[in-house]
Protein backbone atom coordinates (compact mmCIF):
# COMPACT_ATOMS: atom_id res chain seq x y z
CA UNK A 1 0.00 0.00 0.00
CA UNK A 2 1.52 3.34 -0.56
CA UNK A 3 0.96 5.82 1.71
CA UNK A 4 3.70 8.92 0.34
CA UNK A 5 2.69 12.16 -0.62
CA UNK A 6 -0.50 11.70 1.68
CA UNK A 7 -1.30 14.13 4.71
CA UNK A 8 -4.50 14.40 6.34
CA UNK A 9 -5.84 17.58 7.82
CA UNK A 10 -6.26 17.21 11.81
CA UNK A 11 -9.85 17.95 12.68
CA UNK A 12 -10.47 21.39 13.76
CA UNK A 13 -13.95 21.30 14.16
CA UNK A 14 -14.50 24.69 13.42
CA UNK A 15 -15.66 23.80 10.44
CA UNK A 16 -12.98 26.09 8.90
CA UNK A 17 -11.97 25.23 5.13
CA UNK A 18 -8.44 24.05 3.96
CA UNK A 19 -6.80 25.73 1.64
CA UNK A 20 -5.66 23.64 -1.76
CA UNK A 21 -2.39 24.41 -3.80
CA UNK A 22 -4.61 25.74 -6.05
CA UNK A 23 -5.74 28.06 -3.50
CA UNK A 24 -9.64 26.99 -3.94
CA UNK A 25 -11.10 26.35 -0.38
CA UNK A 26 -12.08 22.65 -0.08
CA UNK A 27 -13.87 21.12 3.25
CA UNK A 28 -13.29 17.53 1.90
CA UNK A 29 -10.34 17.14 4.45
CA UNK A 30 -7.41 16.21 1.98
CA UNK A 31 -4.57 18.36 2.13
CA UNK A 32 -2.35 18.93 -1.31
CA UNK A 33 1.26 18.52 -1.41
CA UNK A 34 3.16 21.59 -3.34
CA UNK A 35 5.79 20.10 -6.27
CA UNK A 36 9.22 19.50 -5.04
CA UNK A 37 11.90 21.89 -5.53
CA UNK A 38 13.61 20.10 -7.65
CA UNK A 39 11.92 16.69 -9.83
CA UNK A 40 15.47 14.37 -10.76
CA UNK A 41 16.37 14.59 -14.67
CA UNK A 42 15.55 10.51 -14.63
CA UNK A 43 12.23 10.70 -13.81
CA UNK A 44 11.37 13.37 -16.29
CA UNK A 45 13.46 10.68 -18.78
CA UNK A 46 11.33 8.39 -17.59
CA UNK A 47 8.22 10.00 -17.19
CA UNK A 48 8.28 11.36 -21.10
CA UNK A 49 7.05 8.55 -22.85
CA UNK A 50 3.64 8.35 -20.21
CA UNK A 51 3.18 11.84 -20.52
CA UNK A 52 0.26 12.72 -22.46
CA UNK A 53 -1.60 9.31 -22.82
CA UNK A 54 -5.48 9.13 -22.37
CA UNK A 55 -6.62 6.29 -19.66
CA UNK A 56 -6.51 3.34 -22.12
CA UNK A 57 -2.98 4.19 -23.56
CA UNK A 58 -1.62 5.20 -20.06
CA UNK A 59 -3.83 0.62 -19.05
CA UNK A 60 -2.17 -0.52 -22.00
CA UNK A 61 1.43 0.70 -21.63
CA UNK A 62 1.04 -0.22 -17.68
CA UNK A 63 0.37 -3.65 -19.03
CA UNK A 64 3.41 -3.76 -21.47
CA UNK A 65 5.84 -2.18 -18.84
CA UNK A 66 4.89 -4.61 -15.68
CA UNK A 67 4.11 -7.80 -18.05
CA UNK A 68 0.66 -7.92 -16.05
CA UNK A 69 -2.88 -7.65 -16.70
CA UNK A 70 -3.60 -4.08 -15.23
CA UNK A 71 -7.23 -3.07 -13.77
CA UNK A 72 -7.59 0.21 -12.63
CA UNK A 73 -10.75 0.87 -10.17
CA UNK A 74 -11.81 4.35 -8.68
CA UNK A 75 -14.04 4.32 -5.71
CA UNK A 76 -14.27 6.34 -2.40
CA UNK A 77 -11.69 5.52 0.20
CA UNK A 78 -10.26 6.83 3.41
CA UNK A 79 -8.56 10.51 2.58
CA UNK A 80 -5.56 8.90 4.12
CA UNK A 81 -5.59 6.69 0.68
CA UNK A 82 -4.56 8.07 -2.28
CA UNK A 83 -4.15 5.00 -4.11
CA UNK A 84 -2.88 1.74 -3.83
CA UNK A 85 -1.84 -1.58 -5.73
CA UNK A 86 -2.51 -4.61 -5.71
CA UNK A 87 -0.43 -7.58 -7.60
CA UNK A 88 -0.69 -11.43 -7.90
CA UNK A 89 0.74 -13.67 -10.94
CA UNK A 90 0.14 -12.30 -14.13
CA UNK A 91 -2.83 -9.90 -12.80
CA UNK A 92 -2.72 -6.26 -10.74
CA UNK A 93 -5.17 -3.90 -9.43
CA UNK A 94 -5.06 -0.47 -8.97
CA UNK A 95 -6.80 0.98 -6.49
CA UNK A 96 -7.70 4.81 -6.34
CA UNK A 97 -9.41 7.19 -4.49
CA UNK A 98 -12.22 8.34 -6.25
CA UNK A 99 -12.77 11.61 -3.99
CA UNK A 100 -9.50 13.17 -5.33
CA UNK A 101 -9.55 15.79 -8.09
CA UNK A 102 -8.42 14.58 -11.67
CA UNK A 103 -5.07 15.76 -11.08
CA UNK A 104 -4.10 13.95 -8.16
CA UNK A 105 -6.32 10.85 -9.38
CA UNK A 106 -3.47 11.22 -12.22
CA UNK A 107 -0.66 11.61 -9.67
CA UNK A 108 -1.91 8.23 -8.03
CA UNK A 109 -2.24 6.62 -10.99
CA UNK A 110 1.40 7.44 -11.97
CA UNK A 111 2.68 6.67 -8.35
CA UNK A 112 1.01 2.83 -8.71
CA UNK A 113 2.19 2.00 -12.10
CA UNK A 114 5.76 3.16 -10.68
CA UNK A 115 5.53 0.33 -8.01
CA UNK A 116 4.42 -1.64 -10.30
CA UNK A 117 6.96 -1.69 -12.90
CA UNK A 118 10.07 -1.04 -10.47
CA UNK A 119 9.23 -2.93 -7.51
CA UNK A 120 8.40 -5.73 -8.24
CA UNK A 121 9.05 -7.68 -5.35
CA UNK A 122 6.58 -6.25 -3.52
CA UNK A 123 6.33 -4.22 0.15
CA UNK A 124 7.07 -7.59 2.10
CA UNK A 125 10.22 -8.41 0.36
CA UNK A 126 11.92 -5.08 0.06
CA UNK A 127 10.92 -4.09 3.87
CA UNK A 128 12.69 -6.82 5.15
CA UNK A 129 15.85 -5.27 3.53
CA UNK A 130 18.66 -2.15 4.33
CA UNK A 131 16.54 -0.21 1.88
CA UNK A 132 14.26 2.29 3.63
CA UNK A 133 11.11 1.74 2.09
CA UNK A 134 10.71 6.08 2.21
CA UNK A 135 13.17 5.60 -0.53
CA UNK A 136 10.52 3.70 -2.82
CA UNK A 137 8.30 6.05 -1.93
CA UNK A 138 10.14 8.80 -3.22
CA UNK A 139 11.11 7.64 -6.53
CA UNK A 140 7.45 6.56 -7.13
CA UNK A 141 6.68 10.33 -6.34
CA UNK A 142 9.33 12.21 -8.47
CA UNK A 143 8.12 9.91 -11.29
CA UNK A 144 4.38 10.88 -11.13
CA UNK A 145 5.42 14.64 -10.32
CA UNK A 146 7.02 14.08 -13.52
CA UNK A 147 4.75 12.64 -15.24
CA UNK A 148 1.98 15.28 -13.99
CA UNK A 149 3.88 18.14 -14.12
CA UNK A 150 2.89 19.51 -17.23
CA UNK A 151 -0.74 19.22 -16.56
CA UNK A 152 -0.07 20.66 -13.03
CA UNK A 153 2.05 24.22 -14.24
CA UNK A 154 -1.02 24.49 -17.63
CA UNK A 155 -3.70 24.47 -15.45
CA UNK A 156 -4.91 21.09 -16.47
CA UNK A 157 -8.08 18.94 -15.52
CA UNK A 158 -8.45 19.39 -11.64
């Protein structure tokens, strides 16, 4: 399950709204992360070939890349869930959180197919290892804040 890039507002109980990136007031309780200050040249090398690709180029090309059958499914979850994946054999799952805005729906997306196609061993193997797990998380996130980015500084679909 990944859990990166995901921050939930504490209750206030004022009923005071947050305030998004975007700086539209939202009372749905998630909280948006700003870009990094710097996104890696490899995940914008990696990131340019998903760039741009509607929802059944972006399931096909997560097919080709993980050598999986790839589902994606949007439905409300917990706002402490972005998304998350789920893989077995030849088959995987997406998960994501069908509260978000487009963008970050997009963002999710991106983060998932990351796991999927670069660890492939899965959260049980690798967190019995010397790699720190926050380092999966990270590359999963420069990658879809690559991926995203030019949707994010145009204005795009959120």
């Amino acid at each position: 399950m990944s859990r990166s890039s995901l921050r939930r507002l504490s209750p206030t109980g004022t009923g005071k709204m947050a305030e998004t990136a975007l700086g539209d007031a939202r009372t749905d309780g998630f909280e948006w992360p700003s870009p990094p200050e710097r996104i890696p040249d490899w995940a914008f090398e990696e990131a340019c070939q998903w760039k741009g690709l509607d929802d059944l180029d972006l399931l096909a090309k997560a097919e080709e890349a993980c050598g999986r059958s790839v589902e994606i499914v949007t439905l409300p979850l917990p706002i402490s869930i972005w998304g998350l994946h789920v893989a077995r054999g030849e088959r995987a799952r997406i998960y994501l959180n069908g509260l978000l805005p487009e963008i970050w729906k997009r963002f999710a997306v991106f983060h998932e197919i990351y796991h999927l196609v670069h660890h492939t061993r899965g959260e049980d193997f690798w967190s019995g290892t010397a790699t720190p797990m926050t380092s999966f998380e990270y590359q999963a996130d420069m990658f879809a804040w690559a991926a995203v980015f030019d949707e994010w500084t145009e204005g795009g679909s959120w």
